[in-house]
C-alpha atoms as a PDB file:
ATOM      1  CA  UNK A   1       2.087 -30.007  -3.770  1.00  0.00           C
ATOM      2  CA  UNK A   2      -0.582 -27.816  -5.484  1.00  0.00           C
ATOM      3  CA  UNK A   3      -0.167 -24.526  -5.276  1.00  0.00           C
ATOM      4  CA  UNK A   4      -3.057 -22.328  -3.895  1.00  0.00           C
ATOM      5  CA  UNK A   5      -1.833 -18.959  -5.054  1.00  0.00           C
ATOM      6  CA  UNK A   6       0.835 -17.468  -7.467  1.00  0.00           C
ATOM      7  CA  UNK A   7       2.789 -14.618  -6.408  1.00  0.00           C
ATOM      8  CA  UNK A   8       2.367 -11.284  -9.109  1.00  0.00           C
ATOM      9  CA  UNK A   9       5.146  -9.154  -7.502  1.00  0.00           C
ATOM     10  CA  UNK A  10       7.139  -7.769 -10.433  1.00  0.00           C
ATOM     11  CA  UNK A  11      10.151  -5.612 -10.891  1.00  0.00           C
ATOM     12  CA  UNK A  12       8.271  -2.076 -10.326  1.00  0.00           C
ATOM     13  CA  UNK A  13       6.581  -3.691  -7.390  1.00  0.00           C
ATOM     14  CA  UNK A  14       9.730  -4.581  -5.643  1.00  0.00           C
ATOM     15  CA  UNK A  15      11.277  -1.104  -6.624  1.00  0.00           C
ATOM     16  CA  UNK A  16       8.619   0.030  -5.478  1.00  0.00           C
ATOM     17  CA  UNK A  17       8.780  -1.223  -2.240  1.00  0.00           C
ATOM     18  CA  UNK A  18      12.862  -0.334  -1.831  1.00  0.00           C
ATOM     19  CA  UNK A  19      12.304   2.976  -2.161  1.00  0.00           C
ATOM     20  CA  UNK A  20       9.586   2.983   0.356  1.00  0.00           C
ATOM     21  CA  UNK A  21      11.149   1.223   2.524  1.00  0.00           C
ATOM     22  CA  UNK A  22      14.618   2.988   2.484  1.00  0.00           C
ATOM     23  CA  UNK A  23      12.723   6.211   2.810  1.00  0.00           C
ATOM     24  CA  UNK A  24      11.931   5.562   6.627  1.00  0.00           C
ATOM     25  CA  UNK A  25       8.737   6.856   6.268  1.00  0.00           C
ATOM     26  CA  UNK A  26       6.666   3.675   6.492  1.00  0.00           C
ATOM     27  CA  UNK A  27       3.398   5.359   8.045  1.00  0.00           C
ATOM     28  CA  UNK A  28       3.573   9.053   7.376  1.00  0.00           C
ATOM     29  CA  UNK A  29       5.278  11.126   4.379  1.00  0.00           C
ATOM     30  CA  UNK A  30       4.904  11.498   0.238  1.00  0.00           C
ATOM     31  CA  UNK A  31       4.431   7.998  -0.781  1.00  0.00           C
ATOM     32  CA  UNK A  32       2.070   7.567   2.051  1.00  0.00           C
ATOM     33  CA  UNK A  33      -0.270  10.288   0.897  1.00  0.00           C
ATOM     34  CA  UNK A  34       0.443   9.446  -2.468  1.00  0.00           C
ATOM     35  CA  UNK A  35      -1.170   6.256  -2.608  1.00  0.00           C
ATOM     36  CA  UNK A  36      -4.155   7.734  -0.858  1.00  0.00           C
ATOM     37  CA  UNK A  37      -4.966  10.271  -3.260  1.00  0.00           C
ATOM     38  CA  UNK A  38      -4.851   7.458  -5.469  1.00  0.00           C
ATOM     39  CA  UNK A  39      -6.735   4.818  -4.077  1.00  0.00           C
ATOM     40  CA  UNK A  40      -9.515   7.852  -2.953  1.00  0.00           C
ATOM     41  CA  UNK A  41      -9.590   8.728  -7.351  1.00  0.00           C
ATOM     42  CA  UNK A  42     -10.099   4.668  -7.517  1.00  0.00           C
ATOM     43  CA  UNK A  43     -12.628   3.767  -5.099  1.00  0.00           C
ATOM     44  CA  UNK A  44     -14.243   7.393  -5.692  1.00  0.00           C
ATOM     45  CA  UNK A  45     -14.526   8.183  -2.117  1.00  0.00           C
ATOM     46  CA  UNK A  46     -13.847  11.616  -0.119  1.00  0.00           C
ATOM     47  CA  UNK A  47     -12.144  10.111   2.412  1.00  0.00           C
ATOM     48  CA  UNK A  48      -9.349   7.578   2.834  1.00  0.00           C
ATOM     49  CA  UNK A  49      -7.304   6.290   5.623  1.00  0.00           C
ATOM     50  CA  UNK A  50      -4.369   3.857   6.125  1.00  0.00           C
ATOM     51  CA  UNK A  51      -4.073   1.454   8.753  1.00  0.00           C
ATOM     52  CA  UNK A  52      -1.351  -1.104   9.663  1.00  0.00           C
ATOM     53  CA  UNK A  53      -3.669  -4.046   8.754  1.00  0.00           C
ATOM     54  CA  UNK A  54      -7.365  -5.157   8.233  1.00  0.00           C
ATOM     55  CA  UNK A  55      -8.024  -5.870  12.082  1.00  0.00           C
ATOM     56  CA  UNK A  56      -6.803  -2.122  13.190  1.00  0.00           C
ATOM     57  CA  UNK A  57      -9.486  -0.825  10.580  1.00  0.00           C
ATOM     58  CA  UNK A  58     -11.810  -1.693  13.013  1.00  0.00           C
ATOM     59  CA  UNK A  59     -10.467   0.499  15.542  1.00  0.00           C
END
């Protein structure tokens, strides 16, 4: 079988993702407005909003 893609997720990635998900806070809450004051510094935009998936973006 060749492999098509290699997965990256590391230590602080799956820590990451504990606390997150042990939080109960999945949608809404600190680490959820968090990341979007981060990814708004990265992309350099004024406005950011999270969505479930790629296909809800569009509504």
């Amino acid at each position: 079988m060749i492999p098509h893609s290699r997965t990256t997720i590391g230590t602080e990635e799956v820590e990451a993702a504990s606390v997150l998900l042990n939080s109960l806070n999945l949608a809404k809450g600190n680490i959820s407005e968090a990341f979007k004051d981060e990814f708004k510094k990265y992309i350099g935009a004024e406005f950011v909003n999270l969505t479930s998936s790629g296909t809800m973006a569009f509504f």
